[in-house]
N, C-alpha and C. Protein backbone atom coordinates (compact mmCIF):
# COMPACT_ATOMS: atom_id res chain seq x y z
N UNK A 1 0.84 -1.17 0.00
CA UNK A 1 0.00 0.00 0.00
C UNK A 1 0.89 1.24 0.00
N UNK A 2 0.48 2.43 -0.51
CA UNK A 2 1.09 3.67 -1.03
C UNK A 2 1.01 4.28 0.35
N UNK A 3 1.41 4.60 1.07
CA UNK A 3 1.55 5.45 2.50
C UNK A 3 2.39 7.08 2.05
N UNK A 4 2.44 7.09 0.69
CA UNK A 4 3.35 8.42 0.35
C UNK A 4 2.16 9.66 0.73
N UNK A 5 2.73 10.75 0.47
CA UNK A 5 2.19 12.33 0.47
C UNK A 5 1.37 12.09 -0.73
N UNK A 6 -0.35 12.20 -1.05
CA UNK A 6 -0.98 12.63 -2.17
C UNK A 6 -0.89 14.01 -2.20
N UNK A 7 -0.37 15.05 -1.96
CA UNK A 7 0.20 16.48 -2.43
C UNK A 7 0.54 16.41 -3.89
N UNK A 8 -0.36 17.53 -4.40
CA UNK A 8 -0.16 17.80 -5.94
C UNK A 8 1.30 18.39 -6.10
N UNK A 9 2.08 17.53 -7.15
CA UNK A 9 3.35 17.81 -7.25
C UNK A 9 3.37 18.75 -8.74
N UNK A 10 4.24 20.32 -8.99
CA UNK A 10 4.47 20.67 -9.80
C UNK A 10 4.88 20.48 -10.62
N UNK A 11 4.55 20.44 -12.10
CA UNK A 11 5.21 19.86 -13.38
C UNK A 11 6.33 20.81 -14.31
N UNK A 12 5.43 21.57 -14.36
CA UNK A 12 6.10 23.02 -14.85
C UNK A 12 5.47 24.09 -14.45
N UNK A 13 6.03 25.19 -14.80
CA UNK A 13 5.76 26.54 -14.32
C UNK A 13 5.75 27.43 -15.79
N UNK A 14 5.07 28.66 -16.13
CA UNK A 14 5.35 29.28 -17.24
C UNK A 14 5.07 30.85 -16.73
N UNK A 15 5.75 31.65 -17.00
CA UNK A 15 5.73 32.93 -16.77
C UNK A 15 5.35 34.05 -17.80
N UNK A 16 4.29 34.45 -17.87
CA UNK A 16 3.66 35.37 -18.95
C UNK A 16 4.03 36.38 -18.58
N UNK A 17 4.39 37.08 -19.57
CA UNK A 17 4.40 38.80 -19.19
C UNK A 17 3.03 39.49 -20.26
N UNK A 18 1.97 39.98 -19.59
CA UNK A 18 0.84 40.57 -20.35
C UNK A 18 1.01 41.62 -20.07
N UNK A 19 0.86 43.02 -21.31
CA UNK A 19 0.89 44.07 -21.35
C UNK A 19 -0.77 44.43 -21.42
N UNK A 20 -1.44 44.97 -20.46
CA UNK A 20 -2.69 45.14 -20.73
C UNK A 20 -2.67 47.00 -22.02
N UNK A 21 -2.85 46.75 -22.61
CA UNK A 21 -3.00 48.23 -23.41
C UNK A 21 -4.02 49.06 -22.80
N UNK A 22 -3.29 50.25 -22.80
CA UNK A 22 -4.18 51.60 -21.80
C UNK A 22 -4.93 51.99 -23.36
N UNK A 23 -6.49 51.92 -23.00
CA UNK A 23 -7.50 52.73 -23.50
C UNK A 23 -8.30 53.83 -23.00
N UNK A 24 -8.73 54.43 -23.73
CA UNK A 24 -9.35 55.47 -23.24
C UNK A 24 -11.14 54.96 -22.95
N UNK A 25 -12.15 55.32 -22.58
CA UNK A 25 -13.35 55.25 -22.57
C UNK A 25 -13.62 55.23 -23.49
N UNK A 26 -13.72 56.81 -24.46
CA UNK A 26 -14.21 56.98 -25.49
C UNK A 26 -13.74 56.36 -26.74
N UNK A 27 -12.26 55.38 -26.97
CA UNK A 27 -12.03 54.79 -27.61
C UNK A 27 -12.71 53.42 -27.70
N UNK A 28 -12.65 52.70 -26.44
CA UNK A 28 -13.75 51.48 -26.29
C UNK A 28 -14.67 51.63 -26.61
N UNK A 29 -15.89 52.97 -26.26
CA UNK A 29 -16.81 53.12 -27.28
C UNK A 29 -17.19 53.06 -28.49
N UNK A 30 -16.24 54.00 -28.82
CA UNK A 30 -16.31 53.50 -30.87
C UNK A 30 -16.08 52.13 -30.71
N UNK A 31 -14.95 51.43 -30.13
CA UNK A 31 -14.57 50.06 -30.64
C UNK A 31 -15.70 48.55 -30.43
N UNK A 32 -16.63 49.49 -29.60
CA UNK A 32 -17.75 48.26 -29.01
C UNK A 32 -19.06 49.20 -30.28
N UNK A 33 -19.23 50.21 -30.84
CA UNK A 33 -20.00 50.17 -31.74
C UNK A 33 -19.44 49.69 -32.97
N UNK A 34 -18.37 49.96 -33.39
CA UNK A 34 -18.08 48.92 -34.80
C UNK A 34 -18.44 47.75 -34.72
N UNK A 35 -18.31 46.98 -33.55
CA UNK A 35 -18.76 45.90 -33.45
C UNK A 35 -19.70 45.66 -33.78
N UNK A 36 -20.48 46.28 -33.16
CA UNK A 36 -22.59 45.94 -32.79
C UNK A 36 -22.59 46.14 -34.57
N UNK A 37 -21.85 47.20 -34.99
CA UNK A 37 -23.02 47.88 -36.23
C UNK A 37 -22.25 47.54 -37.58
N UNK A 38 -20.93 46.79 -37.79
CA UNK A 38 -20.42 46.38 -38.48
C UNK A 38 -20.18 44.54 -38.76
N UNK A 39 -20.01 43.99 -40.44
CA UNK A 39 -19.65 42.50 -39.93
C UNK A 39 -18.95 41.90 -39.59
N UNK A 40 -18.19 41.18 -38.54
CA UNK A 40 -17.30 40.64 -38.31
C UNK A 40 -16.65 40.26 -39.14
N UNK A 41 -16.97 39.35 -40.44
CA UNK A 41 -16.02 38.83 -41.24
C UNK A 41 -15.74 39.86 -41.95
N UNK A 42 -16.57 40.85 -42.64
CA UNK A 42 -15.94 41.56 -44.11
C UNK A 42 -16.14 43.25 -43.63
N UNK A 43 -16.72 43.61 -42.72
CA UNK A 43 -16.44 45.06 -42.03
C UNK A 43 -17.40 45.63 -42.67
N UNK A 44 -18.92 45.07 -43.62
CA UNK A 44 -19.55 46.10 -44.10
C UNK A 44 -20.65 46.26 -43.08
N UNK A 45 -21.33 47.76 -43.07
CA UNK A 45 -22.54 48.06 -42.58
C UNK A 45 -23.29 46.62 -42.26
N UNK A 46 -23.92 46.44 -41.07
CA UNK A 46 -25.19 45.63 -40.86
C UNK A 46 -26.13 45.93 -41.68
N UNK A 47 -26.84 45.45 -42.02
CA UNK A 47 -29.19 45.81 -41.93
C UNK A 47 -29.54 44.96 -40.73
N UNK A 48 -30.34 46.06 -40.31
CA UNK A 48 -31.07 45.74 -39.01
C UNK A 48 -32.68 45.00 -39.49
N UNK A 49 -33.64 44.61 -39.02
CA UNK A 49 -34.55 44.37 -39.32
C UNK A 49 -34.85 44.32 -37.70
N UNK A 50 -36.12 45.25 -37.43
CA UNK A 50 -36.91 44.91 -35.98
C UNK A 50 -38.72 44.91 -36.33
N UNK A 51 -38.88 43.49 -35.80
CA UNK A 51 -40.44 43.73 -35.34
C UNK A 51 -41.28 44.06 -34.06
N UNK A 52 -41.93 44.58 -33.94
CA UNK A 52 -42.20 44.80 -32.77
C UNK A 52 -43.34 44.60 -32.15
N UNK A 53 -43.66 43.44 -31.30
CA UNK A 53 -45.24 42.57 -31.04
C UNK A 53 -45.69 43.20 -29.90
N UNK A 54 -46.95 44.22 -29.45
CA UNK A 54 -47.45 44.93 -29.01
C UNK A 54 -48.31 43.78 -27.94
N UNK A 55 -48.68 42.90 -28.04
CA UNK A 55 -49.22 41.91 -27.36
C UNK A 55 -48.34 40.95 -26.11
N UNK A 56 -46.98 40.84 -26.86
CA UNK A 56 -45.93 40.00 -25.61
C UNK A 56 -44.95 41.08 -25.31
N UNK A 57 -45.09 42.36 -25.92
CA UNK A 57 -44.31 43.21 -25.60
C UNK A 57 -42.60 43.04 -25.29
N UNK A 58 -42.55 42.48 -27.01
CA UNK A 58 -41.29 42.28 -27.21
C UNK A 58 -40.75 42.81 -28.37
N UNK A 59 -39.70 43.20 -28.83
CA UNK A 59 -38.74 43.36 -30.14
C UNK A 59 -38.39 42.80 -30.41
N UNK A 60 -38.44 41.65 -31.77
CA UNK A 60 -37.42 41.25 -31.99
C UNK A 60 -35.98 41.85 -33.14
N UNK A 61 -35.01 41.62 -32.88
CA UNK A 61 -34.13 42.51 -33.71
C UNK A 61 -33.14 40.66 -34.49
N UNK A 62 -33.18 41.75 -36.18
CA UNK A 62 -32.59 40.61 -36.92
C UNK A 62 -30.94 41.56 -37.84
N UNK A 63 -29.99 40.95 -37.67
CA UNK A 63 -28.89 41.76 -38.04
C UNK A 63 -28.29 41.18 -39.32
N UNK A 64 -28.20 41.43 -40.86
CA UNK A 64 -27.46 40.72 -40.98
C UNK A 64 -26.59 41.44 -41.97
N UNK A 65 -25.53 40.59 -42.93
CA UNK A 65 -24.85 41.63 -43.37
C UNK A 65 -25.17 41.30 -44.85
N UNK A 66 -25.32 42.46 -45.61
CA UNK A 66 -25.70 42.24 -47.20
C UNK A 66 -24.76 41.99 -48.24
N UNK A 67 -23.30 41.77 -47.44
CA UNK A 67 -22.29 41.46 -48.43
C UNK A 67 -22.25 40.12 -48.51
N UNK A 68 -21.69 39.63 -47.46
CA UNK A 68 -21.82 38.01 -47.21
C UNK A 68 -22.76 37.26 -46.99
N UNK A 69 -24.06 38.05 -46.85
CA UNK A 69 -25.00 36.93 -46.31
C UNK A 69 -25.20 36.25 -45.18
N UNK A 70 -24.26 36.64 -43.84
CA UNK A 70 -24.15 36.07 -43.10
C UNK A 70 -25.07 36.48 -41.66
N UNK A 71 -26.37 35.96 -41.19
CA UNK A 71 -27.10 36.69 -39.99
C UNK A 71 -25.97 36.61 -38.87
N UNK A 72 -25.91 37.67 -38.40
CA UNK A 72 -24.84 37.79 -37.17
C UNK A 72 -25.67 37.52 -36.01
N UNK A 73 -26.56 38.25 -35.88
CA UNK A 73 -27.52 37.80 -34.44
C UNK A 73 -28.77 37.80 -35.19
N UNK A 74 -29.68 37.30 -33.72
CA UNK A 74 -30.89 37.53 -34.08
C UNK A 74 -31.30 37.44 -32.37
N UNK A 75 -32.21 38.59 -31.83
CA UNK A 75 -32.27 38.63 -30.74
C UNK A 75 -33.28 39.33 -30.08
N UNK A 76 -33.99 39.48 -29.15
CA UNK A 76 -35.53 39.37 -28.83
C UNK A 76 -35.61 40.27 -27.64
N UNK A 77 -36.05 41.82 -26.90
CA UNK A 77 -36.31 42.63 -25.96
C UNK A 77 -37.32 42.58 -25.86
N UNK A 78 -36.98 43.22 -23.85
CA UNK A 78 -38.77 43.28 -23.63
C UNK A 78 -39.25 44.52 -23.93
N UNK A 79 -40.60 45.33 -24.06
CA UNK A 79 -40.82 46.57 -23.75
C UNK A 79 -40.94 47.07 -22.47
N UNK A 80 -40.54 48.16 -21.73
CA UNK A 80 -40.81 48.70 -20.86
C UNK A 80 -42.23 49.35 -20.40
């Protein structure tokens, strides 16, 4: 029978050095609306498409991009 130490023994170690980059506010801003309002793959304008159901008092919002064809989201709010 094993009577040793079960203590997790170290294998390796690795030492990162991360430079976090200083932004500004107002730069993250623009950089979080290109996002929302541009396509990820090819950078053109979205089309939005929203309906809006007065009965479950929801939006739904449809995004997609007219170059590629590709729906990026598709995603559903409540009304207030």
């Amino acid at each position: 029978m094993d009577t040793s130490d079960n203590k997790p023994k170290t294998i390796a170690t690795i030492d990162i050095n991360l430079v976090v980059p200083k932004i500004s506010k107002n730069e993250w801003m623009q950089e979080s609306l290109q996002d929302h309002l541009q396509c990820v793959l090819c950078g053109t304008a979205l089309e939005f498409k929203h309906k809006t159901d007065f009965i479950a008092q929801t939006v739904s919002e449809d995004a997609h991009c007219p170059s590629c064809q590709v729906r990026n989201r598709q995603t559903s709010h409540r009304l207030q």
